[in-house]
PDB file of N, CA and C in Angstrom:
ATOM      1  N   UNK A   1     -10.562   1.433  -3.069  1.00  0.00           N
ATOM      2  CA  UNK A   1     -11.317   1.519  -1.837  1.00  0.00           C
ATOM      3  C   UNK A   1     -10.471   1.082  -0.638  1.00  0.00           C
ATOM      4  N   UNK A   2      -9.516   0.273  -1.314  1.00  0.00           N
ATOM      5  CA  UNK A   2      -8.409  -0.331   0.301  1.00  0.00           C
ATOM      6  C   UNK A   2      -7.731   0.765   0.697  1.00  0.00           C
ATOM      7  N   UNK A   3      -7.160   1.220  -0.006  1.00  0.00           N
ATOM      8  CA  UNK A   3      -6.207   2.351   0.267  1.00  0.00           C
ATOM      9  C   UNK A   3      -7.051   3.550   1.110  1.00  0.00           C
ATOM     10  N   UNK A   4      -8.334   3.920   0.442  1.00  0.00           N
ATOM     11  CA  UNK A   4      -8.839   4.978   0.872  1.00  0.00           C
ATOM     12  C   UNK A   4      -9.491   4.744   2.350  1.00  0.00           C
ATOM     13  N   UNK A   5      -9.838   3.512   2.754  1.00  0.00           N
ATOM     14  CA  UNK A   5      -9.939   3.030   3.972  1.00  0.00           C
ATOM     15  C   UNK A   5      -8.624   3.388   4.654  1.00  0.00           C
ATOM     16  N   UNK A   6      -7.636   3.097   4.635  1.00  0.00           N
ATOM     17  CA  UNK A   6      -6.559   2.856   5.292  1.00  0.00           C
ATOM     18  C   UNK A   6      -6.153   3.915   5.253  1.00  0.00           C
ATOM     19  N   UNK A   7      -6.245   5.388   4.703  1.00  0.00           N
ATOM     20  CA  UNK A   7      -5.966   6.336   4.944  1.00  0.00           C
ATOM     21  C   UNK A   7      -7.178   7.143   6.169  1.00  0.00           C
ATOM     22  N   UNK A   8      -8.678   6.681   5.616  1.00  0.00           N
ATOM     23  CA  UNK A   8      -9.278   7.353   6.523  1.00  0.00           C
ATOM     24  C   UNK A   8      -8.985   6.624   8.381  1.00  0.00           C
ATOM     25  N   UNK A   9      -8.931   5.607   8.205  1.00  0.00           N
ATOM     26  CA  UNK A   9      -8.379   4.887   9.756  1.00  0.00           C
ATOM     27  C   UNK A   9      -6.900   5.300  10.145  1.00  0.00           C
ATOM     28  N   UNK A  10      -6.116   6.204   9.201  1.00  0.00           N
ATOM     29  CA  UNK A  10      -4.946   6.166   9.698  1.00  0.00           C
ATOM     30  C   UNK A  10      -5.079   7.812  10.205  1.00  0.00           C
ATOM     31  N   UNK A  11      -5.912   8.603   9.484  1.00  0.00           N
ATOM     32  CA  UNK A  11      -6.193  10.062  10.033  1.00  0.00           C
ATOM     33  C   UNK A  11      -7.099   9.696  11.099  1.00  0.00           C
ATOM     34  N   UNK A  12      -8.024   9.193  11.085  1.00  0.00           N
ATOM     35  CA  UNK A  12      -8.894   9.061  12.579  1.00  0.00           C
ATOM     36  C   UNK A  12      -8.005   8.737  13.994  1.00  0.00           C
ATOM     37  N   UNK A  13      -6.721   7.660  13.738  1.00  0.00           N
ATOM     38  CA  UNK A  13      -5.918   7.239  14.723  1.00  0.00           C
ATOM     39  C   UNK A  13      -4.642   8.633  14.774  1.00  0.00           C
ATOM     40  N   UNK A  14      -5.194   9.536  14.101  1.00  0.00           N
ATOM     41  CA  UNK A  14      -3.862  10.371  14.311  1.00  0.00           C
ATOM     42  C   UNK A  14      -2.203   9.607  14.072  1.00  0.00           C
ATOM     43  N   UNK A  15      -2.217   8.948  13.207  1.00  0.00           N
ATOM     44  CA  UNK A  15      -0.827   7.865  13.264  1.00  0.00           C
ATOM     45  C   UNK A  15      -0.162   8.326  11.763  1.00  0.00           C
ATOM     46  N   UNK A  16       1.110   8.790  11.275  1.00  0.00           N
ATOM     47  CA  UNK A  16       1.687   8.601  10.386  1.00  0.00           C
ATOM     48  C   UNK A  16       2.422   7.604   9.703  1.00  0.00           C
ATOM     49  N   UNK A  17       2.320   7.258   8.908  1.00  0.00           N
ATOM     50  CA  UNK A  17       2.594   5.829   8.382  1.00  0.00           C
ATOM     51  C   UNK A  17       3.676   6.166   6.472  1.00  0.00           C
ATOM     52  N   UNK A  18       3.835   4.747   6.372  1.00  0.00           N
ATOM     53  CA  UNK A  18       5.018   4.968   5.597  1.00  0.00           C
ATOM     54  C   UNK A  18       4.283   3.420   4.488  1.00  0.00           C
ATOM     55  N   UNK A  19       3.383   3.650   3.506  1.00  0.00           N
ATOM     56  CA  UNK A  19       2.926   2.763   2.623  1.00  0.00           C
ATOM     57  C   UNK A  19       3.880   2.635   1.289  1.00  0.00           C
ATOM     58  N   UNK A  20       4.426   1.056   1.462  1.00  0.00           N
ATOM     59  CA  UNK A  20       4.631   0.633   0.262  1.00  0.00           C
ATOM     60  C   UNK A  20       3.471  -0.201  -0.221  1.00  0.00           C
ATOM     61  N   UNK A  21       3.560   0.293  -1.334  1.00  0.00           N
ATOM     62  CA  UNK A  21       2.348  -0.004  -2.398  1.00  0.00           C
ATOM     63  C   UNK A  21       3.260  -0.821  -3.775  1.00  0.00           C
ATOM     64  N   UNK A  22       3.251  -2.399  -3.955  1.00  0.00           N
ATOM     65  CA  UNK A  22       3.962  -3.172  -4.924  1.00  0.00           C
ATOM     66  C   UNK A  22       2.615  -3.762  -5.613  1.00  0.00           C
ATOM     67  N   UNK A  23       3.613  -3.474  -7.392  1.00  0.00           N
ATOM     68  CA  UNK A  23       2.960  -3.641  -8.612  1.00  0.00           C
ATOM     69  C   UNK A  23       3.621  -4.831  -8.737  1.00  0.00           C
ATOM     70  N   UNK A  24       2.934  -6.060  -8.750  1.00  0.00           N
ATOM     71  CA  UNK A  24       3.748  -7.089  -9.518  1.00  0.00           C
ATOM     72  C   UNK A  24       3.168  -7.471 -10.995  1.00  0.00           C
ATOM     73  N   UNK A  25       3.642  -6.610 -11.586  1.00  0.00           N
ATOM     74  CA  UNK A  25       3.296  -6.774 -13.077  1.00  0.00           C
ATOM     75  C   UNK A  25       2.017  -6.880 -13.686  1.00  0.00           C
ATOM     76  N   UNK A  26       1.323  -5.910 -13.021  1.00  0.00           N
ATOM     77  CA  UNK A  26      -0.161  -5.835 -13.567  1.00  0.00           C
ATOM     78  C   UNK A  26      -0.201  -5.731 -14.855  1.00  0.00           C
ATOM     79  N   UNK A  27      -1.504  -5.505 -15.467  1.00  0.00           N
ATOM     80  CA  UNK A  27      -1.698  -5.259 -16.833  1.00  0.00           C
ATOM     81  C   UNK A  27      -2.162  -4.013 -16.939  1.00  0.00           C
ATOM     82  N   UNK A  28      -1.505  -3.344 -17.647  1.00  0.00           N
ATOM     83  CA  UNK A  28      -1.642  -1.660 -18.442  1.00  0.00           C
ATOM     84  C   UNK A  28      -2.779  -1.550 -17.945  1.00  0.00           C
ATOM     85  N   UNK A  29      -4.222  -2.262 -18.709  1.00  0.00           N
ATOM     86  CA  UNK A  29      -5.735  -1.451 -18.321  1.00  0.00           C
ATOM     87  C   UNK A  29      -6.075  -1.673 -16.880  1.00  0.00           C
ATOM     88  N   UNK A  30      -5.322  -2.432 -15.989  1.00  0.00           N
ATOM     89  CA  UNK A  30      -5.897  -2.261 -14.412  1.00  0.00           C
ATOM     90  C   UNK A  30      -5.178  -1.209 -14.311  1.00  0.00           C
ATOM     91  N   UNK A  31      -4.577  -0.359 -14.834  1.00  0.00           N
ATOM     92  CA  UNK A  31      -3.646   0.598 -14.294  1.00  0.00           C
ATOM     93  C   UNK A  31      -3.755   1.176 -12.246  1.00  0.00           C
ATOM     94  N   UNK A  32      -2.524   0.167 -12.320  1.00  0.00           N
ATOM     95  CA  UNK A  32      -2.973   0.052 -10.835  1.00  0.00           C
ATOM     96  C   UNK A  32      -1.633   1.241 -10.476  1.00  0.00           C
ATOM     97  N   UNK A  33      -0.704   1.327 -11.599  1.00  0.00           N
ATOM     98  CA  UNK A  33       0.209   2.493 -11.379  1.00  0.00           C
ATOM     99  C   UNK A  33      -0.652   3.831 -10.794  1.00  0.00           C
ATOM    100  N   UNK A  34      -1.646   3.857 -11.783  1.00  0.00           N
ATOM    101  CA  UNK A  34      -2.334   5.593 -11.335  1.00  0.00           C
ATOM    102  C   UNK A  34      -3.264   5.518  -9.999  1.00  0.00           C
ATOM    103  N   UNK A  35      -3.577   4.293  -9.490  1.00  0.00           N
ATOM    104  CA  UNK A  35      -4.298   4.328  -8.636  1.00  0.00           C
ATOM    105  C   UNK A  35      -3.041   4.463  -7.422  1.00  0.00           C
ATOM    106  N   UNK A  36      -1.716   3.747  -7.479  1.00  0.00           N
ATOM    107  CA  UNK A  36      -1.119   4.214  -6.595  1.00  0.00           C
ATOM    108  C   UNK A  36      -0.602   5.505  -6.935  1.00  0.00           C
ATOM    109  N   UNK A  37      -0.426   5.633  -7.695  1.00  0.00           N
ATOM    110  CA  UNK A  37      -0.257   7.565  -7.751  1.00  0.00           C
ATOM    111  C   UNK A  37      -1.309   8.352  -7.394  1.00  0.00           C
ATOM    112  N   UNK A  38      -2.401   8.364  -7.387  1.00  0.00           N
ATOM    113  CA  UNK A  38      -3.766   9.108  -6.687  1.00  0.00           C
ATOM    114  C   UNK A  38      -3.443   8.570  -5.294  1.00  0.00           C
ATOM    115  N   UNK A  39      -3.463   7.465  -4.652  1.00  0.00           N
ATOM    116  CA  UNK A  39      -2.816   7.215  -3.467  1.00  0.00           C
ATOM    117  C   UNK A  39      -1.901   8.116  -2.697  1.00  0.00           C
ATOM    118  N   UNK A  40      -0.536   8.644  -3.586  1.00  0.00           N
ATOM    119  CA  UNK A  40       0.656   9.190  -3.080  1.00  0.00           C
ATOM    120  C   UNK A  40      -0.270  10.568  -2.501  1.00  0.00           C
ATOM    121  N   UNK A  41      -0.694  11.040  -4.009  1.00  0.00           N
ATOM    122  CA  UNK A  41      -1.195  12.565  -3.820  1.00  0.00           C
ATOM    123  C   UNK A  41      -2.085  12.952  -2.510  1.00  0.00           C
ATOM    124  N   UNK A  42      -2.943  11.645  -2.581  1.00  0.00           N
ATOM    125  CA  UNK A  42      -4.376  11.875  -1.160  1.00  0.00           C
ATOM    126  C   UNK A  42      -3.679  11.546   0.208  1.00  0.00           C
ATOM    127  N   UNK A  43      -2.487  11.012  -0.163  1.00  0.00           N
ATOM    128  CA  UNK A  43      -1.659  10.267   1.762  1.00  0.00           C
ATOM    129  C   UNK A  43      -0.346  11.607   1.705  1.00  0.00           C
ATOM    130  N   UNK A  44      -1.066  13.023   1.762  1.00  0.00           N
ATOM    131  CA  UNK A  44       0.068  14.324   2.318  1.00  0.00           C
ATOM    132  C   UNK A  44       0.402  13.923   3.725  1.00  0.00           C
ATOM    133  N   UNK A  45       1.363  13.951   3.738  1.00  0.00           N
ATOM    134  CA  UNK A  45       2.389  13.958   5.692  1.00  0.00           C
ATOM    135  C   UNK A  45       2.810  12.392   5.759  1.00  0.00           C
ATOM    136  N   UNK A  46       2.298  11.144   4.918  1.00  0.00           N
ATOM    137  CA  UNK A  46       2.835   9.907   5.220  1.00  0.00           C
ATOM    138  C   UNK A  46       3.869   9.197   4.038  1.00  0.00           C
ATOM    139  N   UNK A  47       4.827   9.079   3.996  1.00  0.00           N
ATOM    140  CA  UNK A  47       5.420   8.574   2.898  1.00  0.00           C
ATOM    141  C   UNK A  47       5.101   7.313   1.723  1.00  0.00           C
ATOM    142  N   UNK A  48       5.352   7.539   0.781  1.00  0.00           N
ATOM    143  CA  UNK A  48       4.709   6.497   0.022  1.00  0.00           C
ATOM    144  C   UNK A  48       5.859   5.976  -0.791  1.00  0.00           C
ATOM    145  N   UNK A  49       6.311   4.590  -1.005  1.00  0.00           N
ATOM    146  CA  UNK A  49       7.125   4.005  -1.872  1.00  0.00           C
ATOM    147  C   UNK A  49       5.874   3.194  -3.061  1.00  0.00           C
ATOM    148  N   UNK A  50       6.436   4.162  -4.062  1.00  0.00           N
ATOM    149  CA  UNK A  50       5.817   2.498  -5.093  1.00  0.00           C
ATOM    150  C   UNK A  50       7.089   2.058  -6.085  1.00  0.00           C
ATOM    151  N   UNK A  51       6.650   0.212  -5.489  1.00  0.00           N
ATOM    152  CA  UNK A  51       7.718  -0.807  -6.315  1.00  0.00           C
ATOM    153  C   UNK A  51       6.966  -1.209  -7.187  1.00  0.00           C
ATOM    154  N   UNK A  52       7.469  -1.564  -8.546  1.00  0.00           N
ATOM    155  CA  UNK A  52       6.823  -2.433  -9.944  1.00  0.00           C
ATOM    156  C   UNK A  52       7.839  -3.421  -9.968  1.00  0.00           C
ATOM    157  N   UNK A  53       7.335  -4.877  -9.998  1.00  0.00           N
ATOM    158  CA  UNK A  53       8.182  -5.817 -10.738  1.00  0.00           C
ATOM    159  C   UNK A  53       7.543  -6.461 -11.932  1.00  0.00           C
ATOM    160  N   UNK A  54       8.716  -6.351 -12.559  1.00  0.00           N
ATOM    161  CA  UNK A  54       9.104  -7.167 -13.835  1.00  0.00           C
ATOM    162  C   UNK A  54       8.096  -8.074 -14.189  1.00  0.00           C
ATOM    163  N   UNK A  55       8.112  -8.583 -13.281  1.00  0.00           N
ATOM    164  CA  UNK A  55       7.281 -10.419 -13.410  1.00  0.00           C
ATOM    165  C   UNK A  55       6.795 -10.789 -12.038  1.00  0.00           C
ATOM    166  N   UNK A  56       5.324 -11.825 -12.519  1.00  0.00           N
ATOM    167  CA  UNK A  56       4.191 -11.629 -11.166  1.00  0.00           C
ATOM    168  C   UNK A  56       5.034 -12.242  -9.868  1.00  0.00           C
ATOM    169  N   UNK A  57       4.493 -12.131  -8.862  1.00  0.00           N
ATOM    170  CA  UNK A  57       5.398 -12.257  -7.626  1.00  0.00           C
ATOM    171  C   UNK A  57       4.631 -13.551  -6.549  1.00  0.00           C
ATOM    172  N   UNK A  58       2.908 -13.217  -7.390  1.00  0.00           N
ATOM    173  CA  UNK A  58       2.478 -13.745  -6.436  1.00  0.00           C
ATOM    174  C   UNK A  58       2.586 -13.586  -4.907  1.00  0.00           C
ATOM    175  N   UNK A  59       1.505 -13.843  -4.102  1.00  0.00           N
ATOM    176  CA  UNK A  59       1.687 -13.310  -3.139  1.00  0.00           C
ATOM    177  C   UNK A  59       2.773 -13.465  -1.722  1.00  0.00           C
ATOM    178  N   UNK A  60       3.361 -14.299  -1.771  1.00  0.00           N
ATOM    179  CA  UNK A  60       4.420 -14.242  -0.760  1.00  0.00           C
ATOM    180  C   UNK A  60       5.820 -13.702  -1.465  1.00  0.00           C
ATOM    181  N   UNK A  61       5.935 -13.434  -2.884  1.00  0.00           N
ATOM    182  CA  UNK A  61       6.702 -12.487  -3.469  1.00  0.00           C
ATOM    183  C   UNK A  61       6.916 -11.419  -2.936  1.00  0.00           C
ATOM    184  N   UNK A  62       5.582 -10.729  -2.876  1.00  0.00           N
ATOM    185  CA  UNK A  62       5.042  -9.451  -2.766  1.00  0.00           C
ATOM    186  C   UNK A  62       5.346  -8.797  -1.091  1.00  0.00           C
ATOM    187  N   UNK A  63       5.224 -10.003  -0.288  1.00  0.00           N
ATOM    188  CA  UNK A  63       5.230  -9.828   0.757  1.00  0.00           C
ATOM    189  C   UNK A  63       6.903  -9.415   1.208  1.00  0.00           C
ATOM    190  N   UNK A  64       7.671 -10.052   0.278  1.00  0.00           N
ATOM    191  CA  UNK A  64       9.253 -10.213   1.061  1.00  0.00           C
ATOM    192  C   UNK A  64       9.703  -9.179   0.303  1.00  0.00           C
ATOM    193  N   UNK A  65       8.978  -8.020  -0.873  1.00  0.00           N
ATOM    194  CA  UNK A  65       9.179  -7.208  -1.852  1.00  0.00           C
ATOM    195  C   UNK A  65       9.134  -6.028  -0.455  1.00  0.00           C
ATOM    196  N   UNK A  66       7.619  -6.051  -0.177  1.00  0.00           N
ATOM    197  CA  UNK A  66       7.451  -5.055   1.101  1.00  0.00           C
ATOM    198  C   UNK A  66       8.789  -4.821   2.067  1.00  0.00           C
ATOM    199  N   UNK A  67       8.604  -5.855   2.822  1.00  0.00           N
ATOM    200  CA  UNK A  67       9.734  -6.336   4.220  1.00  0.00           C
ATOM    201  C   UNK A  67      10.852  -5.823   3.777  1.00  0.00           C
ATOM    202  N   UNK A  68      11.268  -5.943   2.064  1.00  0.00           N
ATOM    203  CA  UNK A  68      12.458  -5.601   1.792  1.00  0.00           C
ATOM    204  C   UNK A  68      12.581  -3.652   2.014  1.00  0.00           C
ATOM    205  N   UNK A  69      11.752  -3.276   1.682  1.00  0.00           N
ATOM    206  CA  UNK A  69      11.511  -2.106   1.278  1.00  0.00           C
ATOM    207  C   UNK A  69      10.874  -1.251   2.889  1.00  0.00           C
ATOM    208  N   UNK A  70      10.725  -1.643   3.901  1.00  0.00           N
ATOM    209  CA  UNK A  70      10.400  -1.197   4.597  1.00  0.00           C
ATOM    210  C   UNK A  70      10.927  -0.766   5.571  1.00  0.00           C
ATOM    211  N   UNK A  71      11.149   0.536   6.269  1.00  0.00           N
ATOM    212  CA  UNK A  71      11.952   1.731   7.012  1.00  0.00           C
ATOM    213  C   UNK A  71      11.428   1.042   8.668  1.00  0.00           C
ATOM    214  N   UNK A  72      10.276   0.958   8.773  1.00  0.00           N
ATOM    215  CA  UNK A  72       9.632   0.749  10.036  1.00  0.00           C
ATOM    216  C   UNK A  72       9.448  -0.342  10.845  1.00  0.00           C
ATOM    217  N   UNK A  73       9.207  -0.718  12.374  1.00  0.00           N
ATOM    218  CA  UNK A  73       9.007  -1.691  12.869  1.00  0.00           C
ATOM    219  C   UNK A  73       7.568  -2.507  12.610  1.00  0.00           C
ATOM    220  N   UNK A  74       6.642  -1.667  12.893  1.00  0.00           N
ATOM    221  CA  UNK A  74       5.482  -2.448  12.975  1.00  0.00           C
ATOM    222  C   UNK A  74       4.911  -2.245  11.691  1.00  0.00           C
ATOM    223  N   UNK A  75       4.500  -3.495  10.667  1.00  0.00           N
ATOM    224  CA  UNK A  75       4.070  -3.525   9.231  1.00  0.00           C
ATOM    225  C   UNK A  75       2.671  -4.323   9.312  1.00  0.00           C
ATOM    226  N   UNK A  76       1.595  -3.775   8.883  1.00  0.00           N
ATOM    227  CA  UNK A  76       1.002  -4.144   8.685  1.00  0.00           C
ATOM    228  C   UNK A  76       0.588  -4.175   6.876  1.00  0.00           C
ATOM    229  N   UNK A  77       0.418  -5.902   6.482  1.00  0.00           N
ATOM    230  CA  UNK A  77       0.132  -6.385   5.510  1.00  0.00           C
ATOM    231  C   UNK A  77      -1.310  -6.093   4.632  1.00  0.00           C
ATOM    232  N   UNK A  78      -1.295  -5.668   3.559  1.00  0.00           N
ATOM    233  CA  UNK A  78      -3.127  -5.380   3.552  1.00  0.00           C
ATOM    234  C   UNK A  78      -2.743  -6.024   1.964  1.00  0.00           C
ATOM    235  N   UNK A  79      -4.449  -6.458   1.829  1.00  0.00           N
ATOM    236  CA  UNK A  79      -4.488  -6.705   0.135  1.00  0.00           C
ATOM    237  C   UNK A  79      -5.238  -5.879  -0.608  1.00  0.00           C
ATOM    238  N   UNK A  80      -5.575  -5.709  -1.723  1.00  0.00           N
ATOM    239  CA  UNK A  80      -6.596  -5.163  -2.415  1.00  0.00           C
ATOM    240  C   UNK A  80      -7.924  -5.158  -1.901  1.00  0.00           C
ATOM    241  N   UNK A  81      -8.282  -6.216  -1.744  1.00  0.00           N
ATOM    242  CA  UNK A  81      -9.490  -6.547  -1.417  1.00  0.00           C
ATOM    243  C   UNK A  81     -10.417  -6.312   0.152  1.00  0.00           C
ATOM    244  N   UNK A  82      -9.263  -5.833   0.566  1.00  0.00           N
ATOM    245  CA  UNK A  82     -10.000  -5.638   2.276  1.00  0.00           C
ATOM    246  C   UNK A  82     -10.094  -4.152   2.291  1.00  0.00           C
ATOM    247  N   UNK A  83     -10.813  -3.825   3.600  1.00  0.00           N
ATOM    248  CA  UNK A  83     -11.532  -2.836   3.894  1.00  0.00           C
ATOM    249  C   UNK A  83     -10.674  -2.730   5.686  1.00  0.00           C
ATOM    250  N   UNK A  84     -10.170  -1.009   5.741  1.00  0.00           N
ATOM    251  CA  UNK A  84      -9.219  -1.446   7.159  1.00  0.00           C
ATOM    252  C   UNK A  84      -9.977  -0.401   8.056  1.00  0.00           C
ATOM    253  N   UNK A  85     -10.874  -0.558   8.981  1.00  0.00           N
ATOM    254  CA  UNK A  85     -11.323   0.058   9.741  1.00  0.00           C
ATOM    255  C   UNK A  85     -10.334   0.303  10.953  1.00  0.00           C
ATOM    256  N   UNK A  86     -10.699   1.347  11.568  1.00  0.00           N
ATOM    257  CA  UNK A  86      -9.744   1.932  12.717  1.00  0.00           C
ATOM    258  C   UNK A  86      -9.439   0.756  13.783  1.00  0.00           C
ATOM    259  N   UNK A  87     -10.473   0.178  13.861  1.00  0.00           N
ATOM    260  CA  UNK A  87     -10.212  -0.927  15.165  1.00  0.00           C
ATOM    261  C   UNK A  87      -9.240  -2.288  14.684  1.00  0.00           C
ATOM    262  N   UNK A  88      -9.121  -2.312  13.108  1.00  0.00           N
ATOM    263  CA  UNK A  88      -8.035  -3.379  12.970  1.00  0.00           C
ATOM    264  C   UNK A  88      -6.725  -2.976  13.055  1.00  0.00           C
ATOM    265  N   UNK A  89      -6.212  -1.764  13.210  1.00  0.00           N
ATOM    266  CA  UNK A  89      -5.048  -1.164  12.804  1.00  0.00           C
ATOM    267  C   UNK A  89      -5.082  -1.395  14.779  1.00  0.00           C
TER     268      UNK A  89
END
């Protein structure tokens, strides 16, 4: 549901964007791999990186995993759990 928010606020703002999406070592049945792969497929025209690590990262891991991996100036951070309406972007 995060992702699919953040795609519909990113087509409403007319804005192309460049989502890295990091696995820190989930477990097989959250298969959070295919959810970022349904991700790649539904975000046509914005680029998508997905990173997997090894071992959990926890969250300021995760964060310097992004930063590392990121092409662009302005990054905005999101978690699973939020919901990104047009007016937070």
């Amino acid at each position: 549901m995060c992702l699919n928010s953040v795609l519909y606020s990113v087509s409403r703002l007319n804005l192309k964007c460049e989502f890295i999406l990091v696995d820190d070592a989930s477990p097989a049945p959250d298969r959070v791999l295919d959810a970022f792969r349904q991700h790649r497929s539904n975000a046509k025209g914005h680029e998508t990186k997905i990173i997997r690590s090894r071992k959990h990262q926890h969250y300021s891991g995760v964060f310097s995993i992004g930063l590392h991996f990121a092409s662009r100036d302005v990054i905005f951070f999101i978690s699973n759990d939020m919901s990104v309406p047009p007016s937070f972007i």
